[in-house]
C-alpha atoms as a PDB file:
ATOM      1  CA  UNK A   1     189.803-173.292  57.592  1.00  0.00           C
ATOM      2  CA  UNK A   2     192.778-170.804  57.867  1.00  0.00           C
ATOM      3  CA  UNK A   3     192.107-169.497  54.692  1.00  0.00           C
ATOM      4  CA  UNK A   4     188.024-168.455  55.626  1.00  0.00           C
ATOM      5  CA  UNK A   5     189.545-166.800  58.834  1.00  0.00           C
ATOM      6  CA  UNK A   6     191.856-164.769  57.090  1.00  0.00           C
ATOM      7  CA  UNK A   7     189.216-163.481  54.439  1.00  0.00           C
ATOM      8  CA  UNK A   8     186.769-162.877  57.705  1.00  0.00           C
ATOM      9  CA  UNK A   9     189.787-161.020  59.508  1.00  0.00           C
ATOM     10  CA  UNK A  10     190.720-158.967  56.164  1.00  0.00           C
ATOM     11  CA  UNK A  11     186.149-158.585  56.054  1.00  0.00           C
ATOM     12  CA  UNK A  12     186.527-156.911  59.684  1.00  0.00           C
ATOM     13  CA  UNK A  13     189.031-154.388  58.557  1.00  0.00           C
ATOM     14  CA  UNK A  14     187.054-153.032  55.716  1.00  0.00           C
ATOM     15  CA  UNK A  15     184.267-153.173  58.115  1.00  0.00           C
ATOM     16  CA  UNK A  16     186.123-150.667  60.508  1.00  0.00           C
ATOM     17  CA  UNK A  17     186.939-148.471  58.036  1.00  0.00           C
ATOM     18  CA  UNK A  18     183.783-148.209  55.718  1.00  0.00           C
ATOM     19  CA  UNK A  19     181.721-145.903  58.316  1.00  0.00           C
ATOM     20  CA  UNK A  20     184.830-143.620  57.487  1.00  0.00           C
ATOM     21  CA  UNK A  21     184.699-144.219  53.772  1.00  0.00           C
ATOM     22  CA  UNK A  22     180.887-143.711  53.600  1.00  0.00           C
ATOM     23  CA  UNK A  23     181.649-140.423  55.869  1.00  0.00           C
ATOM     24  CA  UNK A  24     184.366-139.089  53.347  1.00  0.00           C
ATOM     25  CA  UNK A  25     182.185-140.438  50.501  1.00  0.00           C
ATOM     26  CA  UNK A  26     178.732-138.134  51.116  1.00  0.00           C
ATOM     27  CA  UNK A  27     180.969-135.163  52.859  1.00  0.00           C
ATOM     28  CA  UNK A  28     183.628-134.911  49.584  1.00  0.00           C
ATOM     29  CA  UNK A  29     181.596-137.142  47.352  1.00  0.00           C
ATOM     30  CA  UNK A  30     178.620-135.029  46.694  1.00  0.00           C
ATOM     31  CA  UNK A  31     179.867-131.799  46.493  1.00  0.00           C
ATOM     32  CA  UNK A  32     182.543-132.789  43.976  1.00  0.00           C
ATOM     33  CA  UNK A  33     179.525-134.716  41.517  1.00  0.00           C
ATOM     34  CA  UNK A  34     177.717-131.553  42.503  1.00  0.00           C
ATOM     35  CA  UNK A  35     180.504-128.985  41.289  1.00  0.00           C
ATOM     36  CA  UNK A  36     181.075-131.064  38.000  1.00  0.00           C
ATOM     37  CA  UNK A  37     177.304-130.895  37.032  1.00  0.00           C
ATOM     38  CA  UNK A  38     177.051-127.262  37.498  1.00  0.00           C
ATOM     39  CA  UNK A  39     179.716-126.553  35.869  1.00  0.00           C
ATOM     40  CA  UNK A  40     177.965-127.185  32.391  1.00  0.00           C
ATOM     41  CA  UNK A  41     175.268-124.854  32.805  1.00  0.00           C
ATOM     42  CA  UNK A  42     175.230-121.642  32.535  1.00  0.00           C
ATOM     43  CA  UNK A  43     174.640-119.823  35.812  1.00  0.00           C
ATOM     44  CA  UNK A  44     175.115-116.494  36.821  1.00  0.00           C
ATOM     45  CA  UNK A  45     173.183-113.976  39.032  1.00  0.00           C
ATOM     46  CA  UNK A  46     172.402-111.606  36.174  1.00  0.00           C
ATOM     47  CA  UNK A  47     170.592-114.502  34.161  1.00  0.00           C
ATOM     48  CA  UNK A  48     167.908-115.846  37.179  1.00  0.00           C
ATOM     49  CA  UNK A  49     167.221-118.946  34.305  1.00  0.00           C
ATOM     50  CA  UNK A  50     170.215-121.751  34.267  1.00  0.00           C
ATOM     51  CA  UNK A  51     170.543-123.130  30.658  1.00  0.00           C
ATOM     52  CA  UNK A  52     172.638-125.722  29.799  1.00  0.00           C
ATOM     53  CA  UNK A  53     176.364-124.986  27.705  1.00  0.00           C
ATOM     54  CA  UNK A  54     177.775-128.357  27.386  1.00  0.00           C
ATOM     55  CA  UNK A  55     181.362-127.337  27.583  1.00  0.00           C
ATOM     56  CA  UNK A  56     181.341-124.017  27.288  1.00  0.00           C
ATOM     57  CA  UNK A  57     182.006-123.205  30.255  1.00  0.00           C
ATOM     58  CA  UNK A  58     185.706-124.465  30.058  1.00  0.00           C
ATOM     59  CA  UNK A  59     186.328-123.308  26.874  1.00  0.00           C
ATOM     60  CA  UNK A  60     185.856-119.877  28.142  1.00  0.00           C
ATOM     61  CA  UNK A  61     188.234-120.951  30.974  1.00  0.00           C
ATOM     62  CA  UNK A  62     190.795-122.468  28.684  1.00  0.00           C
ATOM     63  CA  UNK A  63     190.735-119.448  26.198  1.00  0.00           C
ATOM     64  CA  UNK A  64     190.708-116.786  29.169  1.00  0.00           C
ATOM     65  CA  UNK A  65     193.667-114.500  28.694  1.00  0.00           C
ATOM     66  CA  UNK A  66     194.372-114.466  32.314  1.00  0.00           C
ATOM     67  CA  UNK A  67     194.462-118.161  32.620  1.00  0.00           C
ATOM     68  CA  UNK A  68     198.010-118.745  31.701  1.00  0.00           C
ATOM     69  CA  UNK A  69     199.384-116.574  33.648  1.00  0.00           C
ATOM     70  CA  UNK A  70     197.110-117.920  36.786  1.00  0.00           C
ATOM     71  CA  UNK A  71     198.196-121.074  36.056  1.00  0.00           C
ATOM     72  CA  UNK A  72     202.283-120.302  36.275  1.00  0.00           C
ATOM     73  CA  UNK A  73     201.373-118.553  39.690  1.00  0.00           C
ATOM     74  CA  UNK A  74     199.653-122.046  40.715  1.00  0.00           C
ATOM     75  CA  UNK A  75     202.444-123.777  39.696  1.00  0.00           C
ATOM     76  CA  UNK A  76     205.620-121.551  41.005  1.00  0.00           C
ATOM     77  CA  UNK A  77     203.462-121.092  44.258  1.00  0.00           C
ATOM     78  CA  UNK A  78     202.764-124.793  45.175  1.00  0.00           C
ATOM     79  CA  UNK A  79     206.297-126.242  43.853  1.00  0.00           C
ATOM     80  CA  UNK A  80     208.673-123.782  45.321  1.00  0.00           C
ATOM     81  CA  UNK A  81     206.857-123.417  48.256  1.00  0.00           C
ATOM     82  CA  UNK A  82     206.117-127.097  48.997  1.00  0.00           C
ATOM     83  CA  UNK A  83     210.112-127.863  48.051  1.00  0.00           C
ATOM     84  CA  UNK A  84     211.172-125.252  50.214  1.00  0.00           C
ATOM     85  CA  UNK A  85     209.458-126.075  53.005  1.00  0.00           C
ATOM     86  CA  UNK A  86     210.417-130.101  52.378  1.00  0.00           C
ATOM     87  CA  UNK A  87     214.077-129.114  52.372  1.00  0.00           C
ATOM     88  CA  UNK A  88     214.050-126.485  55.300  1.00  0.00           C
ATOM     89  CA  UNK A  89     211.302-128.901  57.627  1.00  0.00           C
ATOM     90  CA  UNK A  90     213.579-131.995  56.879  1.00  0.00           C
ATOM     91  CA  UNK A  91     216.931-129.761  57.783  1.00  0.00           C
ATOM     92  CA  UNK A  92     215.266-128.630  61.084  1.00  0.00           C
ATOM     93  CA  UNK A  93     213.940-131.538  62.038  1.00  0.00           C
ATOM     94  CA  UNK A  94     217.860-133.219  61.540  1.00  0.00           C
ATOM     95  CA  UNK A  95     219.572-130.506  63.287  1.00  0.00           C
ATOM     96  CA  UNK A  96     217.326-130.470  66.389  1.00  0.00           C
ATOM     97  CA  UNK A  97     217.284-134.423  66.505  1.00  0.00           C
ATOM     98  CA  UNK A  98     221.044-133.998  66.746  1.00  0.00           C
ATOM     99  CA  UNK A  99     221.052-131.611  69.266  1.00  0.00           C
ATOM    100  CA  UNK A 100     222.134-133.008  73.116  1.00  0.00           C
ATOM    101  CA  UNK A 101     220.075-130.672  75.157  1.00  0.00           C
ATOM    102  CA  UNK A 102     216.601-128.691  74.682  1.00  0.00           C
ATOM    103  CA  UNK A 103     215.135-130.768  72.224  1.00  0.00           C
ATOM    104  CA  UNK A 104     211.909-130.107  74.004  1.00  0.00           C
ATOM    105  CA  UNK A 105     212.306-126.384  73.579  1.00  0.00           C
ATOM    106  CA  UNK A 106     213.120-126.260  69.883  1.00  0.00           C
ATOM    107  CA  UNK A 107     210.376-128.006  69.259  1.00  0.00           C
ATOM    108  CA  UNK A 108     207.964-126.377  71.168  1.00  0.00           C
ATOM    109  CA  UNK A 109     209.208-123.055  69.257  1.00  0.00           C
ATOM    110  CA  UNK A 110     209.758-124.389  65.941  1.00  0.00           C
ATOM    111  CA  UNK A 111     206.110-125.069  65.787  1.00  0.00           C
ATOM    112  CA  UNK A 112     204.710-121.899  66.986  1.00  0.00           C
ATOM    113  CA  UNK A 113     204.063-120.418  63.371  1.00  0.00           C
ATOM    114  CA  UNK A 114     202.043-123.711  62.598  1.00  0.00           C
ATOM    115  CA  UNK A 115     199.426-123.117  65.640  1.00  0.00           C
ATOM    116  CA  UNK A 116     198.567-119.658  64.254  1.00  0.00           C
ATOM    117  CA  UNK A 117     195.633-119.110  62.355  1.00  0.00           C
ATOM    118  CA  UNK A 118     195.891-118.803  58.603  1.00  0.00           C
ATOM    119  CA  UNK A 119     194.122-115.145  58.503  1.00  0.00           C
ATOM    120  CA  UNK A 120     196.253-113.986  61.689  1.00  0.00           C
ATOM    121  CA  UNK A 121     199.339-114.585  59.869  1.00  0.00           C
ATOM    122  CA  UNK A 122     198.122-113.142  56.895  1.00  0.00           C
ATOM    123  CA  UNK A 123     197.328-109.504  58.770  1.00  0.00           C
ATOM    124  CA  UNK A 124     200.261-110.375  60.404  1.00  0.00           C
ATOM    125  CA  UNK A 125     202.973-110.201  57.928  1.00  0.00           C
ATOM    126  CA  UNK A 126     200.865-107.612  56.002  1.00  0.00           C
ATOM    127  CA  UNK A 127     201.269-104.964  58.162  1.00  0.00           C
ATOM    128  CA  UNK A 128     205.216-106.129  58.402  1.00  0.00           C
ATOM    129  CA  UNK A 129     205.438-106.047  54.434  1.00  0.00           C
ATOM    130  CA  UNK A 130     203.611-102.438  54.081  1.00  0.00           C
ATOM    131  CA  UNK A 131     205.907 -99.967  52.712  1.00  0.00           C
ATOM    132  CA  UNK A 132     205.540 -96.930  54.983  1.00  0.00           C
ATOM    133  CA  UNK A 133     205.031 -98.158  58.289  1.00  0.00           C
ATOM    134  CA  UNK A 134     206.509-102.009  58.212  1.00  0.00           C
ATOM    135  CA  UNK A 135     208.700-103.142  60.452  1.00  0.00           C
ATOM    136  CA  UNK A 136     210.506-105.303  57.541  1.00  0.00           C
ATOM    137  CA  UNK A 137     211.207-102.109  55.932  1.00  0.00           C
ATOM    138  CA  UNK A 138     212.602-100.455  58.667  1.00  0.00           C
ATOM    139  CA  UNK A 139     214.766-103.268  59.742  1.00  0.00           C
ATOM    140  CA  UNK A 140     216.400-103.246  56.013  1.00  0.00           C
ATOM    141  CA  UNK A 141     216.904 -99.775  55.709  1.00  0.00           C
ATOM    142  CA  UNK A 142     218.513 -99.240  59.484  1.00  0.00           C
ATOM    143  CA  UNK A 143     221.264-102.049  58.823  1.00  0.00           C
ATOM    144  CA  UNK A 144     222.063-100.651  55.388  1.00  0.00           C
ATOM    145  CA  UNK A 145     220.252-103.267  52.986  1.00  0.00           C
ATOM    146  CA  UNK A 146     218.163-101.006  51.159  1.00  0.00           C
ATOM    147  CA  UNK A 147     217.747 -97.093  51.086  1.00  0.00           C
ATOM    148  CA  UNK A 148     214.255 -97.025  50.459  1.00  0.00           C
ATOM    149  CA  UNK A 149     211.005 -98.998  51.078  1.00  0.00           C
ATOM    150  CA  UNK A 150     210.548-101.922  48.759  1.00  0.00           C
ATOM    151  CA  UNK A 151     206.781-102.532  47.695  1.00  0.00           C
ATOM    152  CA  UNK A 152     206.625-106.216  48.684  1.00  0.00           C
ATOM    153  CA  UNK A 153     202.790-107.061  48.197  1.00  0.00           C
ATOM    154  CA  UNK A 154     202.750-103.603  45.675  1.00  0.00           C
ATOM    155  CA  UNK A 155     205.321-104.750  43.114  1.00  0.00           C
ATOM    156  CA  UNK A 156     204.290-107.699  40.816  1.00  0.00           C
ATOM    157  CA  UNK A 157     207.655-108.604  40.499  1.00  0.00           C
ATOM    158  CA  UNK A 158     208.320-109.466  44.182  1.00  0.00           C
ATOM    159  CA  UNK A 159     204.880-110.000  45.511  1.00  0.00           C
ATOM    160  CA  UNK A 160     204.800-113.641  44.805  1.00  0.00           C
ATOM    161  CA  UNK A 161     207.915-114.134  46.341  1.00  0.00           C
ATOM    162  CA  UNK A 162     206.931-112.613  49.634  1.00  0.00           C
ATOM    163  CA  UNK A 163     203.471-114.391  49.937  1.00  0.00           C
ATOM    164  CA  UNK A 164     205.467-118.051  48.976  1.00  0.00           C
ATOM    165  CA  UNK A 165     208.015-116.721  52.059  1.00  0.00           C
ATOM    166  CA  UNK A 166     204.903-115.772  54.369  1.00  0.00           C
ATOM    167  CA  UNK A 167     203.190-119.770  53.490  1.00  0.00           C
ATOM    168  CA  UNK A 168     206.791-120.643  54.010  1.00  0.00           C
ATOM    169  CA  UNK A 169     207.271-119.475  57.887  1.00  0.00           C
ATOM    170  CA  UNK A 170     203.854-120.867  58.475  1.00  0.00           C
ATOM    171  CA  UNK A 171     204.053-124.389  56.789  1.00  0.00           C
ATOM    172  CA  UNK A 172     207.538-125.476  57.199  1.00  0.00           C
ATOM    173  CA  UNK A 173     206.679-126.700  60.747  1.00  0.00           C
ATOM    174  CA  UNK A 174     204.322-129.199  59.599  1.00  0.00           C
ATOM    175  CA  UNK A 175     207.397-130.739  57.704  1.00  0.00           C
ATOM    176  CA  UNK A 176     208.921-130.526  61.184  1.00  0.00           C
ATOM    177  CA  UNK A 177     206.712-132.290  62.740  1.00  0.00           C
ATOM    178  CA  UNK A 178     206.112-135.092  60.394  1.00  0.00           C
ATOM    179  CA  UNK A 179     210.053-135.813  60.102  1.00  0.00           C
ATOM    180  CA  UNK A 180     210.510-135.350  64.377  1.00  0.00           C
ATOM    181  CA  UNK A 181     207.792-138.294  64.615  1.00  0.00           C
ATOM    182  CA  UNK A 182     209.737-140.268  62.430  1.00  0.00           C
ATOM    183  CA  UNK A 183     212.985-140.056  63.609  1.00  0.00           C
ATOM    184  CA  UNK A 184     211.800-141.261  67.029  1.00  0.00           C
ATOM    185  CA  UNK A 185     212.147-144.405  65.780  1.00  0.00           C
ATOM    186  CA  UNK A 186     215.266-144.418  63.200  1.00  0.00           C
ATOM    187  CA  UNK A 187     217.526-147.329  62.416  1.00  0.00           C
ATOM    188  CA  UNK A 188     219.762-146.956  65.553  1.00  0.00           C
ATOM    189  CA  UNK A 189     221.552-150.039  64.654  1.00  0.00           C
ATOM    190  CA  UNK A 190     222.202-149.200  61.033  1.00  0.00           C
ATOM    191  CA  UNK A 191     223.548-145.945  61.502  1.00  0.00           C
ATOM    192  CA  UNK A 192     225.523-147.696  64.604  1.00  0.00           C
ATOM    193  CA  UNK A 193     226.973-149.801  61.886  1.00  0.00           C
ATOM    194  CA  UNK A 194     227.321-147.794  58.971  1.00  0.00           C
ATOM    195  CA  UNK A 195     229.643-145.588  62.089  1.00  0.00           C
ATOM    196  CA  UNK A 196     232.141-147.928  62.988  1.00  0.00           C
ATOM    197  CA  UNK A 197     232.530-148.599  59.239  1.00  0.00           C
ATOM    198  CA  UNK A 198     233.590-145.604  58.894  1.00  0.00           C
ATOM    199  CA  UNK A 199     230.689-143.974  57.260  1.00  0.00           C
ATOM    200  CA  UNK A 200     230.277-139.949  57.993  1.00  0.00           C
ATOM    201  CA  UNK A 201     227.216-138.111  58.443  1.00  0.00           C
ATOM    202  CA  UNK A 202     225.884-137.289  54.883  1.00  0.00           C
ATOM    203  CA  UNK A 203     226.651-141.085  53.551  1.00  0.00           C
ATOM    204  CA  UNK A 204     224.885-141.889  56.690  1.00  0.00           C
ATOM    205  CA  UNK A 205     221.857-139.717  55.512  1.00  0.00           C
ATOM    206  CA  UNK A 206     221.870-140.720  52.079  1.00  0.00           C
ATOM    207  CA  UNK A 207     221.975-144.152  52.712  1.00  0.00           C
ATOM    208  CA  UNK A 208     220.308-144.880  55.786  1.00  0.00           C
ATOM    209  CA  UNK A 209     217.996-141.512  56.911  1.00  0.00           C
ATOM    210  CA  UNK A 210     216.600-140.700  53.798  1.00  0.00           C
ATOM    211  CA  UNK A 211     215.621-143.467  52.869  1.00  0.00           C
ATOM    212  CA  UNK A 212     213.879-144.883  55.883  1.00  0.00           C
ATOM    213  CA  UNK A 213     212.295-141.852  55.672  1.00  0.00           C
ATOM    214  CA  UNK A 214     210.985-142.242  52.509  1.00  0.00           C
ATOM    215  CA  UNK A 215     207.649-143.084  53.572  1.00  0.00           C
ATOM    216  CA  UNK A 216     206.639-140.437  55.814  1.00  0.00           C
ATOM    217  CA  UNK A 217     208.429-137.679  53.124  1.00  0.00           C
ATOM    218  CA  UNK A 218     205.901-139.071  50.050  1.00  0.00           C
ATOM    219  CA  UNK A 219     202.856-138.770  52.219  1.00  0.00           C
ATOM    220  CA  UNK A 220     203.766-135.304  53.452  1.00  0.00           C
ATOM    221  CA  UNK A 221     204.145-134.173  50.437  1.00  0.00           C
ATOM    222  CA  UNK A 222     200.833-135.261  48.939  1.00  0.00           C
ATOM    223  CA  UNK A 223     199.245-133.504  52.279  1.00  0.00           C
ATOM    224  CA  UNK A 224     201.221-130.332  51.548  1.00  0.00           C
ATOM    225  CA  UNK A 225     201.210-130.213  47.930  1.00  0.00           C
ATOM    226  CA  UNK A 226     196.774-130.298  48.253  1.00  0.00           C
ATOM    227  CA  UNK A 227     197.018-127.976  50.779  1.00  0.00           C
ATOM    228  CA  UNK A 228     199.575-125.226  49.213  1.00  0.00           C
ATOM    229  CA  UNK A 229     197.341-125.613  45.978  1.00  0.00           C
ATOM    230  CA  UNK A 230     194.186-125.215  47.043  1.00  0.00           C
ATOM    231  CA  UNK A 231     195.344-122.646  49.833  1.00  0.00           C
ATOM    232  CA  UNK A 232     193.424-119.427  49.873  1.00  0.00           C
ATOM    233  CA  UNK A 233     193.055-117.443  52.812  1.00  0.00           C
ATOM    234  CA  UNK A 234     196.682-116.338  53.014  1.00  0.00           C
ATOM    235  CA  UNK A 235     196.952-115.068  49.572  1.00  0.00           C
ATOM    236  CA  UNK A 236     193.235-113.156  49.610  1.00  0.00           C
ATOM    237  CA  UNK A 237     194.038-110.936  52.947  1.00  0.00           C
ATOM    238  CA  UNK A 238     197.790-110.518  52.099  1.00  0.00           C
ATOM    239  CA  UNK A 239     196.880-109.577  48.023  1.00  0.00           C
ATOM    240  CA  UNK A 240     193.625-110.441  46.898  1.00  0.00           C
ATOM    241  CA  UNK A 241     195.396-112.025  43.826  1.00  0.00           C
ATOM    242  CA  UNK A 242     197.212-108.641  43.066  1.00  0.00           C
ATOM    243  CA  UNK A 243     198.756-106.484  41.864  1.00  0.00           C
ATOM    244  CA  UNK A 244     198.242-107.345  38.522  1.00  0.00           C
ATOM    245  CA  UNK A 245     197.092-110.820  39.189  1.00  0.00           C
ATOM    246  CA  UNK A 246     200.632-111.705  39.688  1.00  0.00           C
ATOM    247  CA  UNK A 247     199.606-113.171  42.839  1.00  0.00           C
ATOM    248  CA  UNK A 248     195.853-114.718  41.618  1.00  0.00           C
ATOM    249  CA  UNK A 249     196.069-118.731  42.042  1.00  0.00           C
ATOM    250  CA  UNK A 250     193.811-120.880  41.031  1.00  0.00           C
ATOM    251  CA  UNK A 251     191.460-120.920  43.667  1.00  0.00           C
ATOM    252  CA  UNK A 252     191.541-116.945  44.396  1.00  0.00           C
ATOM    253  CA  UNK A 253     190.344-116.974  40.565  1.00  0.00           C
ATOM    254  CA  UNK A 254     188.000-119.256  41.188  1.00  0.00           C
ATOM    255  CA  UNK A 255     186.478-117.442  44.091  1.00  0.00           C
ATOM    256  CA  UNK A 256     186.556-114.223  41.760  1.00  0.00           C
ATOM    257  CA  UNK A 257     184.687-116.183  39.397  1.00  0.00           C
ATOM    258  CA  UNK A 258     181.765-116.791  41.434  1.00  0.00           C
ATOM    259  CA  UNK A 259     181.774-113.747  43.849  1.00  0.00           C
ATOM    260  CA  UNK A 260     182.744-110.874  42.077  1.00  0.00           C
ATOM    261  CA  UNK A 261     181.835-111.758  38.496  1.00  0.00           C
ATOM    262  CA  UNK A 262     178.952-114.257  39.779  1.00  0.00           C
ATOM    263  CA  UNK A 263     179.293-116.252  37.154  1.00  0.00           C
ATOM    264  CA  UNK A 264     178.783-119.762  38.898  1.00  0.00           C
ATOM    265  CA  UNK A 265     179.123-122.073  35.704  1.00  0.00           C
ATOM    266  CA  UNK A 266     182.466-120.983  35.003  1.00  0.00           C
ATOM    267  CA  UNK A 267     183.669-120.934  38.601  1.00  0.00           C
ATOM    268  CA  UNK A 268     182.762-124.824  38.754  1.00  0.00           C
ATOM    269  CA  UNK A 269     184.216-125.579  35.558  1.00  0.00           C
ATOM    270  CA  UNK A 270     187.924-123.785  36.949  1.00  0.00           C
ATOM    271  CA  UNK A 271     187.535-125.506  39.884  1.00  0.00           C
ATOM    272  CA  UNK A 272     187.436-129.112  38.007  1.00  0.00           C
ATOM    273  CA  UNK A 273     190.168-128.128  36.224  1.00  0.00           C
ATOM    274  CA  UNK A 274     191.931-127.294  39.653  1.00  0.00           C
ATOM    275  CA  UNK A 275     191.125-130.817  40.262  1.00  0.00           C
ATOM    276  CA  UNK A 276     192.643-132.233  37.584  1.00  0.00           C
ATOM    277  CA  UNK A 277     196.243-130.150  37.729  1.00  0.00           C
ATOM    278  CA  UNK A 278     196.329-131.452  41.774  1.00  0.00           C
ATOM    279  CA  UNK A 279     195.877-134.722  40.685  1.00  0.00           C
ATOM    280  CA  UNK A 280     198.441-134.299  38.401  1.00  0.00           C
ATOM    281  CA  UNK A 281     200.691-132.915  40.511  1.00  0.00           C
ATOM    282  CA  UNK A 282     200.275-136.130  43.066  1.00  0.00           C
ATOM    283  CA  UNK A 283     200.919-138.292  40.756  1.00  0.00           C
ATOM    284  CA  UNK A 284     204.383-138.862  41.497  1.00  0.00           C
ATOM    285  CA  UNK A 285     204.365-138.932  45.179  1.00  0.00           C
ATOM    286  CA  UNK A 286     201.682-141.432  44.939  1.00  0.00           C
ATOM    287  CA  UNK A 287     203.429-143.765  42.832  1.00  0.00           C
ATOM    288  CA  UNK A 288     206.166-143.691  45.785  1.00  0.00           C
ATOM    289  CA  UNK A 289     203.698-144.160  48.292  1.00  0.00           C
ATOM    290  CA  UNK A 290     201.999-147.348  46.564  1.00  0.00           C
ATOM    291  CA  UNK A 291     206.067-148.279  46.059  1.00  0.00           C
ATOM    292  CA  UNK A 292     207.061-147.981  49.661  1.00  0.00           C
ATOM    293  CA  UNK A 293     203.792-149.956  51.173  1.00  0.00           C
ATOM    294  CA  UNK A 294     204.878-152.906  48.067  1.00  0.00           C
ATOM    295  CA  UNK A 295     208.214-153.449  49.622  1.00  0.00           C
ATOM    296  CA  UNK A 296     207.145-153.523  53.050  1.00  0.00           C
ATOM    297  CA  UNK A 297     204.468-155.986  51.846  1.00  0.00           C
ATOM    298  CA  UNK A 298     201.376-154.181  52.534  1.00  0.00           C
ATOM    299  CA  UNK A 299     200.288-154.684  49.610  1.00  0.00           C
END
């Protein structure tokens, strides 16, 4: 008898949540099944008929001269900039949970950069970063940093660097907010104990903090790692994927594929291959995730 109740009660959970999955399943589902069929034909406006290539498509993408380099912007762009903003978000988020007085405050300004709108900050900073007129520029030169302007969306050498910093001061505060949540309800008693044993504050975070937060740090960084990847809108008003393509990701590319070259076939075939490096690149933090929700017996 117990045991038909608890398959009934574990039945009325996946009940709840399959108007969700059937949801996520015709609003992702489709247009993923719909992306990977296209991308075997070839279709392009300046050819009305569609023919099928079998796999040309990616070999064209695979043997594309610019592809390597596209693909080390991809990958310098999403790692640095999701570890960066890991490390700063989970510093921040420490240093104003230790703070006595205007916690509310910090907060409230710490996430101001988050509840801007992906193009605003990207005209934003823009006009900051241009060479003759920028404030950034000016604020260099006048304390003696630099005596003249530095190209920082103009030289391929830099440019990278300041859109990762830009996707930086506008992502870190997610991090921020994720860890804040978490620490709401730390180990109190732990870290009361590891104190009067004489513990100091980074054996205390190794040991206790870190871990604990664990959990919330593995599923952040799946959120942020999709989201820096397949991020666009910053990095097309800031650079359109120049100069040089030293700033072109993966999905700028992609876009340029399909509306400037308007050559749909190999956009979708890019794209799946998008799909497959961000998978990839999950891969580890899901393994922790699956790991965390095993010792806590969710699983």
């Amino acid at each position: 008898m117990k045991g038909s109740l608890g398959s009934l009660r574990k039945l009325g959970v996946y009940l709840y949540v399959l108007p969700a999955a059937l949801i996520m399943l015709v609003m992702l589902g489709y247009p993923i099944i719909y992306n990977f069929v296209i991308s075997f034909f070839n279709w392009t406006l300046r050819d009305p008929e569609i023919t099928f290539h079998g796999f040309t498509n990616y070999i064209r993408v695979l043997t594309d001269h610019r592809f390597p380099m596209i693909v080390t912007n991809t990958v310098v762009w999403t790692v640095l900039g999701v570890v960066l903003q890991m490390v700063i978000g989970i510093a921040l988020a420490l240093f104003v949970d230790s703070m006595r007085r205007g916690k509310k405050y910090m907060r409230t300004i710490a996430l101001l950069p988050w509840l801007i709108p992906g193009v605003v900050t990207a005209l934003m900073w823009r006009f900051m970063f241009q060479a003759d007129v920028g404030i950034i520029n000016s604020v260099l030169m006048s304390i003696g940093v630099t005596d003249r302007n530095i190209l920082f969306l103009a030289d391929p050498n830099i440019s990278m660097f300041s859109v990762i910093f830009v996707n930086l001061w506008r992502a870190t505060p997610f991090w921020f907010l994720m860890i804040t949540a978490a620490l709401q309800s730390k180990p109190i008693d732990q870290i009361e104990a590891a104190t009067l044993d004489g513990a100091r504050y980074p054996t205390i975070l190794r040991h206790v903090l870190l871990p604990y937060l664990s959990p919330v740090i593995a599923t952040t960084g799946v959120l942020t790692t999709i989201w820096t990847l397949n991020y666009f809108d910053l990095i097309w008003v800031m650079t359109r994927g120049g100069p040089l393509d030293s700033t072109s990701t993966l999905p700028v590319y992609t876009f340029r594929l399909a509306f400037e070259f308007n050559d749909f076939g190999r956009s979708a075939a890019l794209a799946v291959v998008s799909l497959i490096l961000v998978s990839i690149m999950c891969i580890p933090y899901i393994i922790k995730i699956f790991s965390n929700l095993k010792e806590r017996g969710a699983l």
